[in-house]
N, C-alpha and C. Protein backbone atom coordinates (compact mmCIF):
# COMPACT_ATOMS: atom_id res chain seq x y z
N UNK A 1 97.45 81.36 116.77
CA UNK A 1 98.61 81.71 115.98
C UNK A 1 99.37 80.45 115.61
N UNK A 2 100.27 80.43 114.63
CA UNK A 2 100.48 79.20 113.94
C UNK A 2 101.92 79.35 114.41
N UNK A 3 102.31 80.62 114.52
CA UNK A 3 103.77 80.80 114.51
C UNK A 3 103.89 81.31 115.61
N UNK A 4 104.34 80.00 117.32
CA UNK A 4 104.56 80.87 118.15
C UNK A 4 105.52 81.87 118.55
N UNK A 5 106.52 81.72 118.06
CA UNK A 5 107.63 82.74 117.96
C UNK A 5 107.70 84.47 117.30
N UNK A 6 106.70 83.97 116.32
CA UNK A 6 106.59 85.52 115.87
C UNK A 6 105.93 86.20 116.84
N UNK A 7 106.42 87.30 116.60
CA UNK A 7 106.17 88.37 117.55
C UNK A 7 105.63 89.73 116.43
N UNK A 8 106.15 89.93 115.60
CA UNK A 8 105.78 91.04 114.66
C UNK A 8 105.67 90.54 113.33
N UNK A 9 104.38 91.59 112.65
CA UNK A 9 103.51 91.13 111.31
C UNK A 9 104.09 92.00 111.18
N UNK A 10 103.97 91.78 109.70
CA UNK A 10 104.30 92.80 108.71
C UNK A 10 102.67 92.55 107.35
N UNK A 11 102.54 93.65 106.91
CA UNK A 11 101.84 93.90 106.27
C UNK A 11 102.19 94.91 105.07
N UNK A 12 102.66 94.37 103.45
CA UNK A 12 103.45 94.65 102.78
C UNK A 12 102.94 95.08 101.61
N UNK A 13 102.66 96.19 101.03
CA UNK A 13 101.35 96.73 99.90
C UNK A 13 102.55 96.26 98.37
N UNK A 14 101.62 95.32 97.99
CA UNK A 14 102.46 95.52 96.41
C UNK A 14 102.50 96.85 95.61
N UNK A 15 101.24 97.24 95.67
CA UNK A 15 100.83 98.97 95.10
C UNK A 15 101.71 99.60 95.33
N UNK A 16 102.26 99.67 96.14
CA UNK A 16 103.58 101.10 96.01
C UNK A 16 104.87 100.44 95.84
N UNK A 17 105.09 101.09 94.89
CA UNK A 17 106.17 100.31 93.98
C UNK A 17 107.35 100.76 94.05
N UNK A 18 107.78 101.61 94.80
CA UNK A 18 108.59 102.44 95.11
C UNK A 18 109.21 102.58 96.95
N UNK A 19 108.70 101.32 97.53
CA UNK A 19 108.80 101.21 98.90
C UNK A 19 110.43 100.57 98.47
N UNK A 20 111.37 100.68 99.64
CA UNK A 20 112.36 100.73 99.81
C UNK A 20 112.94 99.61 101.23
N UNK A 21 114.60 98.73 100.93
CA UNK A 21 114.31 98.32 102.40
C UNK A 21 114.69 98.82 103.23
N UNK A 22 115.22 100.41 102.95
CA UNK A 22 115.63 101.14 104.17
C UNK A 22 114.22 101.50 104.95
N UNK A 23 113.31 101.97 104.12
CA UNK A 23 111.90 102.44 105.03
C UNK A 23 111.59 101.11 105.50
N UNK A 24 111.22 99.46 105.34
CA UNK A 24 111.04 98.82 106.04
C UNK A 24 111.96 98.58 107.68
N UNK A 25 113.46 98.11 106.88
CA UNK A 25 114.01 98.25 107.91
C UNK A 25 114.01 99.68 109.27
N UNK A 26 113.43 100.42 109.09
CA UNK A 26 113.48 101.41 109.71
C UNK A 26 112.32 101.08 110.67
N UNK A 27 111.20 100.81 109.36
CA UNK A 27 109.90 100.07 110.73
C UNK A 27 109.99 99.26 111.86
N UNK A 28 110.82 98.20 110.94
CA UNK A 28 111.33 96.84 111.39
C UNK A 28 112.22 97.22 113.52
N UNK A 29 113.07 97.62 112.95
CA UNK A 29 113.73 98.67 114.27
C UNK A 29 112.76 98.99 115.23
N UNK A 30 112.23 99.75 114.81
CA UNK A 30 110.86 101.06 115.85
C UNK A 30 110.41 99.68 116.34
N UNK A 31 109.94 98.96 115.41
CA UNK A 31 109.33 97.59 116.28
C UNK A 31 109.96 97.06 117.41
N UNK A 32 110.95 96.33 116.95
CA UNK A 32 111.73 95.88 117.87
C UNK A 32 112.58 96.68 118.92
N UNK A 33 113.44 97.56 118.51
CA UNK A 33 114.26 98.10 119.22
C UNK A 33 113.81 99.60 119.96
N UNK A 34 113.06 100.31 119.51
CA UNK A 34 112.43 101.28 120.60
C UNK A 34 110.97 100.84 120.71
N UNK A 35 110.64 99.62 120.79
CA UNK A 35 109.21 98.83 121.64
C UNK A 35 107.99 100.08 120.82
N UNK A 36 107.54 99.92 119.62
CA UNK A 36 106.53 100.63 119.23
C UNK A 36 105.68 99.60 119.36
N UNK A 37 104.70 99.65 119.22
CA UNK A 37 103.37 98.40 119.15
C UNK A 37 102.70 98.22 117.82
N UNK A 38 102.98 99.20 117.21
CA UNK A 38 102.55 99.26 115.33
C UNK A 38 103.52 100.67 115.16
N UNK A 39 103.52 100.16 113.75
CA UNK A 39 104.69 101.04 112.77
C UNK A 39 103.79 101.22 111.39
N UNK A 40 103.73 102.31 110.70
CA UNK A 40 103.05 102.61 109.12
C UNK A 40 103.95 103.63 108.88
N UNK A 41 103.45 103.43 107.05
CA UNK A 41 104.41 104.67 106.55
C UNK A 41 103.11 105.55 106.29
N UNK A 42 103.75 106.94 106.52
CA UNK A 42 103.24 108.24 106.28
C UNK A 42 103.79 109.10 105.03
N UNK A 43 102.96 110.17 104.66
CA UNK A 43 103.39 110.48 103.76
C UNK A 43 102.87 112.03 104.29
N UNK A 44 104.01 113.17 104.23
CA UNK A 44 103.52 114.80 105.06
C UNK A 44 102.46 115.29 103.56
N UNK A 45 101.69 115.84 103.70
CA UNK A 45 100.63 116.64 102.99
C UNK A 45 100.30 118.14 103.21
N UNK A 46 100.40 118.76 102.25
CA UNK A 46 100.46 120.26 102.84
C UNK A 46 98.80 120.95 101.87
N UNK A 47 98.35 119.96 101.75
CA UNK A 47 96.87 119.81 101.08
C UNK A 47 95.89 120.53 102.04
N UNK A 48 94.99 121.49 101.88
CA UNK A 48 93.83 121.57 102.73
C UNK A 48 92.32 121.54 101.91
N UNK A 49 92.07 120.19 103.21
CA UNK A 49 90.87 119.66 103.19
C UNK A 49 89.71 120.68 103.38
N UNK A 50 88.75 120.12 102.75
CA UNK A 50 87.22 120.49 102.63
C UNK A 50 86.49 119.17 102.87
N UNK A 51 85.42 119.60 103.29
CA UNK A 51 84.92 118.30 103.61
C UNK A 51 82.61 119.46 103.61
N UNK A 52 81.82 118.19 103.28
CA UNK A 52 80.50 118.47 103.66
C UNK A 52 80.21 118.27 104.60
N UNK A 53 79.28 118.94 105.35
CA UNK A 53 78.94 118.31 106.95
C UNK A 53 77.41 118.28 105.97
N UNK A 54 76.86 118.08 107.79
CA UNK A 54 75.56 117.19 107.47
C UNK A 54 74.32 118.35 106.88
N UNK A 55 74.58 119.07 107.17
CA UNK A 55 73.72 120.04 105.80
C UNK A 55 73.86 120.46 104.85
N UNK A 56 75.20 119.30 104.35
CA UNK A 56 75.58 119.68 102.93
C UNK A 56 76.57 120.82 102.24
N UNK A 57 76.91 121.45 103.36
CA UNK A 57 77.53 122.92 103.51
C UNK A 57 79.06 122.93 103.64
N UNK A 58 79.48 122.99 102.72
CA UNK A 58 81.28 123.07 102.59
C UNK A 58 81.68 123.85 103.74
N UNK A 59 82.56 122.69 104.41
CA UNK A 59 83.62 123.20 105.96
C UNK A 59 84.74 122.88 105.65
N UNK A 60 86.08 123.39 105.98
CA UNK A 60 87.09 123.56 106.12
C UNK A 60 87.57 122.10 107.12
N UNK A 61 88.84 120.98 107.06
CA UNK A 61 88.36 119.67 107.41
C UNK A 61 89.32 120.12 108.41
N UNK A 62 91.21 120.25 107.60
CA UNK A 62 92.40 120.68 108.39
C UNK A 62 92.59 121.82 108.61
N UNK A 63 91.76 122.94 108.68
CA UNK A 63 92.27 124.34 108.90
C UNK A 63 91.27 124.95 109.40
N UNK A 64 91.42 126.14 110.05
CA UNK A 64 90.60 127.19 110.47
C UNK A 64 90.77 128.36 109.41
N UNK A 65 89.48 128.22 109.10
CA UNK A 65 89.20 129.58 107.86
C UNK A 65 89.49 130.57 107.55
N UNK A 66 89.49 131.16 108.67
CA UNK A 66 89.38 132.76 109.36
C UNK A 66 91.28 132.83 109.80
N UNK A 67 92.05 131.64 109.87
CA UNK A 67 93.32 131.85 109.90
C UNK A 67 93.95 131.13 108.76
N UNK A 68 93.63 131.40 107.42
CA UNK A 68 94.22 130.28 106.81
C UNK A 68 95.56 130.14 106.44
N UNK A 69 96.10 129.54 106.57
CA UNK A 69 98.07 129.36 106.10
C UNK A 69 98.38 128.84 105.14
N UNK A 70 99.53 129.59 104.99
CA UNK A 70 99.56 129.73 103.55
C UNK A 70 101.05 128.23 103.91
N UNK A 71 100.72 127.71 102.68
CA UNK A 71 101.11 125.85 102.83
C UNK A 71 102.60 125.95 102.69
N UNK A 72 103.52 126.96 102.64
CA UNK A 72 104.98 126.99 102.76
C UNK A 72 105.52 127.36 104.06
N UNK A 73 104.15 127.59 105.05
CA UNK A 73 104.66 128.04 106.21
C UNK A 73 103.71 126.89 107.41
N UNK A 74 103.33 126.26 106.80
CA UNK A 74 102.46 125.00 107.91
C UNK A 74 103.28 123.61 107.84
N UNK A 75 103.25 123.15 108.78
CA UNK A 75 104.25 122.13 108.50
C UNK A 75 103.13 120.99 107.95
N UNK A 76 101.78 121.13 107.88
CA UNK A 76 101.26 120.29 107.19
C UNK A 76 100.82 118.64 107.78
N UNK A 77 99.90 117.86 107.52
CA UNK A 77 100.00 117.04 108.05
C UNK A 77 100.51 115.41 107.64
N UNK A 78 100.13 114.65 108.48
CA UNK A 78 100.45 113.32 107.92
C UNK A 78 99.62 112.48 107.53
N UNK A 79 99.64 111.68 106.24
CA UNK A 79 98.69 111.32 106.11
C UNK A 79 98.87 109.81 105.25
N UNK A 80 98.01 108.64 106.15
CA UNK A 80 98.80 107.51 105.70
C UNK A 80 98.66 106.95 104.53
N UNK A 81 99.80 106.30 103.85
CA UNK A 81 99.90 106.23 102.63
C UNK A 81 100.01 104.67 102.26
N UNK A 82 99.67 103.74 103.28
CA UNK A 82 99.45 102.27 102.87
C UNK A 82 100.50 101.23 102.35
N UNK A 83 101.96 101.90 102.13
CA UNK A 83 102.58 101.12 102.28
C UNK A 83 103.17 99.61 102.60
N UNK A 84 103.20 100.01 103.99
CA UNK A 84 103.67 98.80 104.89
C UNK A 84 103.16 99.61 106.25
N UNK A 85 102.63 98.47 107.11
CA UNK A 85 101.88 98.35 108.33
C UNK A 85 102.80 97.29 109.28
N UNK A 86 103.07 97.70 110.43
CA UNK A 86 104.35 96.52 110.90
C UNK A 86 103.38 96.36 112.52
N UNK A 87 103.10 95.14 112.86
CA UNK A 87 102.55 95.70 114.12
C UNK A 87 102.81 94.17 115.05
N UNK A 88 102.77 94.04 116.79
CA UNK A 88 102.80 93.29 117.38
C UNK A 88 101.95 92.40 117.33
N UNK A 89 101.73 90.70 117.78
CA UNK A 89 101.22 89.93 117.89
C UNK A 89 100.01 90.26 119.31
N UNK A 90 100.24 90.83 119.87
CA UNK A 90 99.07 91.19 120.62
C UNK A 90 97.84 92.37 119.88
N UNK A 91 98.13 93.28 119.39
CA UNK A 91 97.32 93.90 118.46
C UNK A 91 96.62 92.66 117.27
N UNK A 92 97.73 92.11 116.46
CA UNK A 92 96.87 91.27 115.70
C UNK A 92 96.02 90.08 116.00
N UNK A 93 96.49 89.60 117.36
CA UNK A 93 95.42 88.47 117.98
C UNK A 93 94.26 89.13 118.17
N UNK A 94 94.08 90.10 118.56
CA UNK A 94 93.09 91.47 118.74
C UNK A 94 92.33 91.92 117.36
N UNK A 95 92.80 91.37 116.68
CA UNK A 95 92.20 92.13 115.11
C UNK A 95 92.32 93.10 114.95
N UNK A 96 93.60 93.99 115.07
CA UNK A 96 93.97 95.37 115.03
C UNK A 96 95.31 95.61 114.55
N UNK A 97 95.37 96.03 113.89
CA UNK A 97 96.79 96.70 112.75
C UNK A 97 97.25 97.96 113.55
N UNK A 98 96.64 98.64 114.06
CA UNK A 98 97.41 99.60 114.87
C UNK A 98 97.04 100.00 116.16
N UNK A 99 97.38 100.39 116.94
CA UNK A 99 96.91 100.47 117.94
C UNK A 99 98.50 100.64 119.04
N UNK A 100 98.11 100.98 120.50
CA UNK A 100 99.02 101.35 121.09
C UNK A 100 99.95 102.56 121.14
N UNK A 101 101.64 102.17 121.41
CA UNK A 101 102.28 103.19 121.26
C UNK A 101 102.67 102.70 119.71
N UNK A 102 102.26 104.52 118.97
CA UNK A 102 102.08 104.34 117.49
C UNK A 102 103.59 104.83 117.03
N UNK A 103 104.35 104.33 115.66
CA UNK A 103 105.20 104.91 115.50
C UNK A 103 105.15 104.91 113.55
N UNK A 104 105.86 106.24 113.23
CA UNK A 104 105.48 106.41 111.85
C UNK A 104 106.65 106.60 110.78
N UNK A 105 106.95 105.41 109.56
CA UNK A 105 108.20 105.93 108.81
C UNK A 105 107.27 107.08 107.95
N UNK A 106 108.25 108.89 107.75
CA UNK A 106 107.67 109.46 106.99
C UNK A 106 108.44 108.62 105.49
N UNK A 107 107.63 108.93 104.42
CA UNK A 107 108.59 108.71 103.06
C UNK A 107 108.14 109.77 102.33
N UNK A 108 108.87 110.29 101.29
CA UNK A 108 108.87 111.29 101.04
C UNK A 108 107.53 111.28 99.59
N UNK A 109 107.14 112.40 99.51
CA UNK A 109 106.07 112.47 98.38
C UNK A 109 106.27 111.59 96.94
N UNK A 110 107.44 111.85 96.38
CA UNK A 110 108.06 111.40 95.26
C UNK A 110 108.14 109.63 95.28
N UNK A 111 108.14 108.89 96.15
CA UNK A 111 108.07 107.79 96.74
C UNK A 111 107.08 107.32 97.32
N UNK A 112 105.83 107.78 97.97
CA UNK A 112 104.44 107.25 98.00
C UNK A 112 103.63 106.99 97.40
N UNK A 113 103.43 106.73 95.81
CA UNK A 113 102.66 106.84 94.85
C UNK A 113 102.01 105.55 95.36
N UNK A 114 100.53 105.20 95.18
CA UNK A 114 99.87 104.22 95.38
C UNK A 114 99.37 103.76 93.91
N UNK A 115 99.61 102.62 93.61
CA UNK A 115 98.89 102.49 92.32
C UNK A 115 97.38 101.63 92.43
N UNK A 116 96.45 102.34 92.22
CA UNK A 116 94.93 102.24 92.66
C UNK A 116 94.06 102.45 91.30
N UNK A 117 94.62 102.40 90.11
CA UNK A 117 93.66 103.43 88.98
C UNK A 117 94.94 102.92 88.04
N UNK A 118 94.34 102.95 86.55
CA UNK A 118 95.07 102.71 85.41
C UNK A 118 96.08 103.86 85.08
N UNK A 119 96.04 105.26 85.60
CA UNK A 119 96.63 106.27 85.34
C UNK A 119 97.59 106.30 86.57
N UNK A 120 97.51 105.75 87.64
CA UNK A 120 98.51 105.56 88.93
C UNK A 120 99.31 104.78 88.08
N UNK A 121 99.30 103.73 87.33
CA UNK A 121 100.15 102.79 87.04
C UNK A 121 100.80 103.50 85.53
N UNK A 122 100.34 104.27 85.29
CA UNK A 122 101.31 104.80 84.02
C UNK A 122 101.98 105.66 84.74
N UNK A 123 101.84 106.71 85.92
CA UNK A 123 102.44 107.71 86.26
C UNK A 123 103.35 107.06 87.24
N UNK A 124 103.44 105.78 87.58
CA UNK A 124 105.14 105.08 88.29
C UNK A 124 105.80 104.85 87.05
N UNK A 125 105.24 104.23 86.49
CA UNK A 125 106.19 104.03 85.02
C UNK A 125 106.91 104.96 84.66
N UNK A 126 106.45 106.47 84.29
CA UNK A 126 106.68 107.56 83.77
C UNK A 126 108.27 107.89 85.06
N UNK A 127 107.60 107.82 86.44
CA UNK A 127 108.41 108.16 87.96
C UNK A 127 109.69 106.97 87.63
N UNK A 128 109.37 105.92 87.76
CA UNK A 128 110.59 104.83 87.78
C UNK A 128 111.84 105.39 87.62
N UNK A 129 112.19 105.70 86.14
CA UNK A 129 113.56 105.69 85.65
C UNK A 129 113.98 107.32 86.51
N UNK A 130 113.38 108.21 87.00
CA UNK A 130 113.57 109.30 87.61
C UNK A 130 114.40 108.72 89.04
N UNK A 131 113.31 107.87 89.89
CA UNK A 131 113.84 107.52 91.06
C UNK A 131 114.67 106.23 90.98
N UNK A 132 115.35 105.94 89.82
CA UNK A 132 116.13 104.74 89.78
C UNK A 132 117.49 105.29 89.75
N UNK A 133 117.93 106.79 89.54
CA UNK A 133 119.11 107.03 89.23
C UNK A 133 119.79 107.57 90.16
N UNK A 134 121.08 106.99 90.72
CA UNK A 134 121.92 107.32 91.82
C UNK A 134 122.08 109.08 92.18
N UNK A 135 121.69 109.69 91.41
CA UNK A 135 121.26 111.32 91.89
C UNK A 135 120.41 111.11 92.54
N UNK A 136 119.22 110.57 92.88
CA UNK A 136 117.70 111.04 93.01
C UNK A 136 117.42 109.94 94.26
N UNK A 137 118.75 109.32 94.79
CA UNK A 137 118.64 108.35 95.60
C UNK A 137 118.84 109.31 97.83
N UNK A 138 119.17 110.34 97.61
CA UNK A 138 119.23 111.29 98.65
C UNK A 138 117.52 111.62 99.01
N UNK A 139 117.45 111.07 100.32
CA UNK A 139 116.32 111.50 101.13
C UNK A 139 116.21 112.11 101.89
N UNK A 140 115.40 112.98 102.48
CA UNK A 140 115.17 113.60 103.93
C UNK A 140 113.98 113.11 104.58
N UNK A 141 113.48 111.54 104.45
CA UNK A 141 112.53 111.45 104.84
C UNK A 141 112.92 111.07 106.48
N UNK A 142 112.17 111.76 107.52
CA UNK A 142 112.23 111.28 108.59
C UNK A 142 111.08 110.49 109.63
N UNK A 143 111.45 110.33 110.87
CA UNK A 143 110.24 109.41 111.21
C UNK A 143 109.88 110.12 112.58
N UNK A 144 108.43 110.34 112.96
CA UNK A 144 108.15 110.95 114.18
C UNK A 144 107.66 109.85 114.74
N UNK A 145 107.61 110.41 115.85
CA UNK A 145 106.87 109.17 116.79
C UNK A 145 105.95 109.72 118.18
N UNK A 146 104.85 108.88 118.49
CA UNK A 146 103.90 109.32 119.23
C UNK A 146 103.42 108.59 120.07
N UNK A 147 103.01 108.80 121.43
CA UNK A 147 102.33 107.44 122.21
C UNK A 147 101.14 108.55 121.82
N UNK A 148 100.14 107.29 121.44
CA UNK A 148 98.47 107.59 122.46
C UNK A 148 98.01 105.95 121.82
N UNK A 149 96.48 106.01 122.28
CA UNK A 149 96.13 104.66 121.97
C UNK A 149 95.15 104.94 120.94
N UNK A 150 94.71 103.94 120.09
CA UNK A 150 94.43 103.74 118.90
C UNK A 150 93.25 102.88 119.40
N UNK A 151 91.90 102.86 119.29
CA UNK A 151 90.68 101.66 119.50
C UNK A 151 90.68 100.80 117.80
């Protein structure tokens, strides 16, 4: 390490163009001040997956079939959205971005857009002047948090 003092990376996506420094600072915190070991932003999804298994045969990825819920009544899951990645100097000497006790800023749908594709980058353009205006500046994004370990 070049920088013995640092203690926490940050890992900062230009692509989402719409990251904020309250959601960093919020990471920033979890890091330091309630001892997380990595911090990412999440984004809740009320999407259900399909997925092929190995005979080719459409399975159900997040749900059970035979109970399926209807997406105004599941709280849905989380699902990471690449943002910003905040994590300790022992994970990254390790070659690992996350790992440990994990902790997660949610941000809200309207604000995770990733721009990955020529049509991602027209549809922030189009979003911008929407989320630039002091109405549209009220969030409910919140942040959960979880120990388990991460390999």
């Amino acid at each position: 390490m070049y920088h013995q003092k640092v203690d926490i990376f940050a890992v900062i996506q230009c692509t989402s163009p719409f990251m904020t420094v309250e959601y960093l600072t919020r990471a920033y915190r979890m890091a330091v001040h309630q001892k997380f070991d990595s911090v990412f932003s999440v984004t809740r999804s009320h999407k259900l997956r399909w997925k092929l298994d190995s005979d080719g045969q459409l399975q159900p990825s997040n749900f059970d079939v035979t109970k399926r819920p209807r997406r105004q009544d599941w709280d849905g899951e989380y699902v990471e959205n690449g943002m910003f990645y905040f994590a300790h100097k022992k994970l990254i000497v390790n070659n690992k971005l996350q790992g440990g006790k994990l902790g997660v800023v949610v941000i809200p749908m309207n604000r995770s857009l990733e721009i990955d594709t020529p049509f991602d980058l027209q549809a922030a353009r189009l979003l911008a002047p929407l989320l630039d205006t002091s109405k549209n500046t009220t969030e409910n994004s919140s942040q959960i948090t979880k120990k388990s370990q991460v390999n």
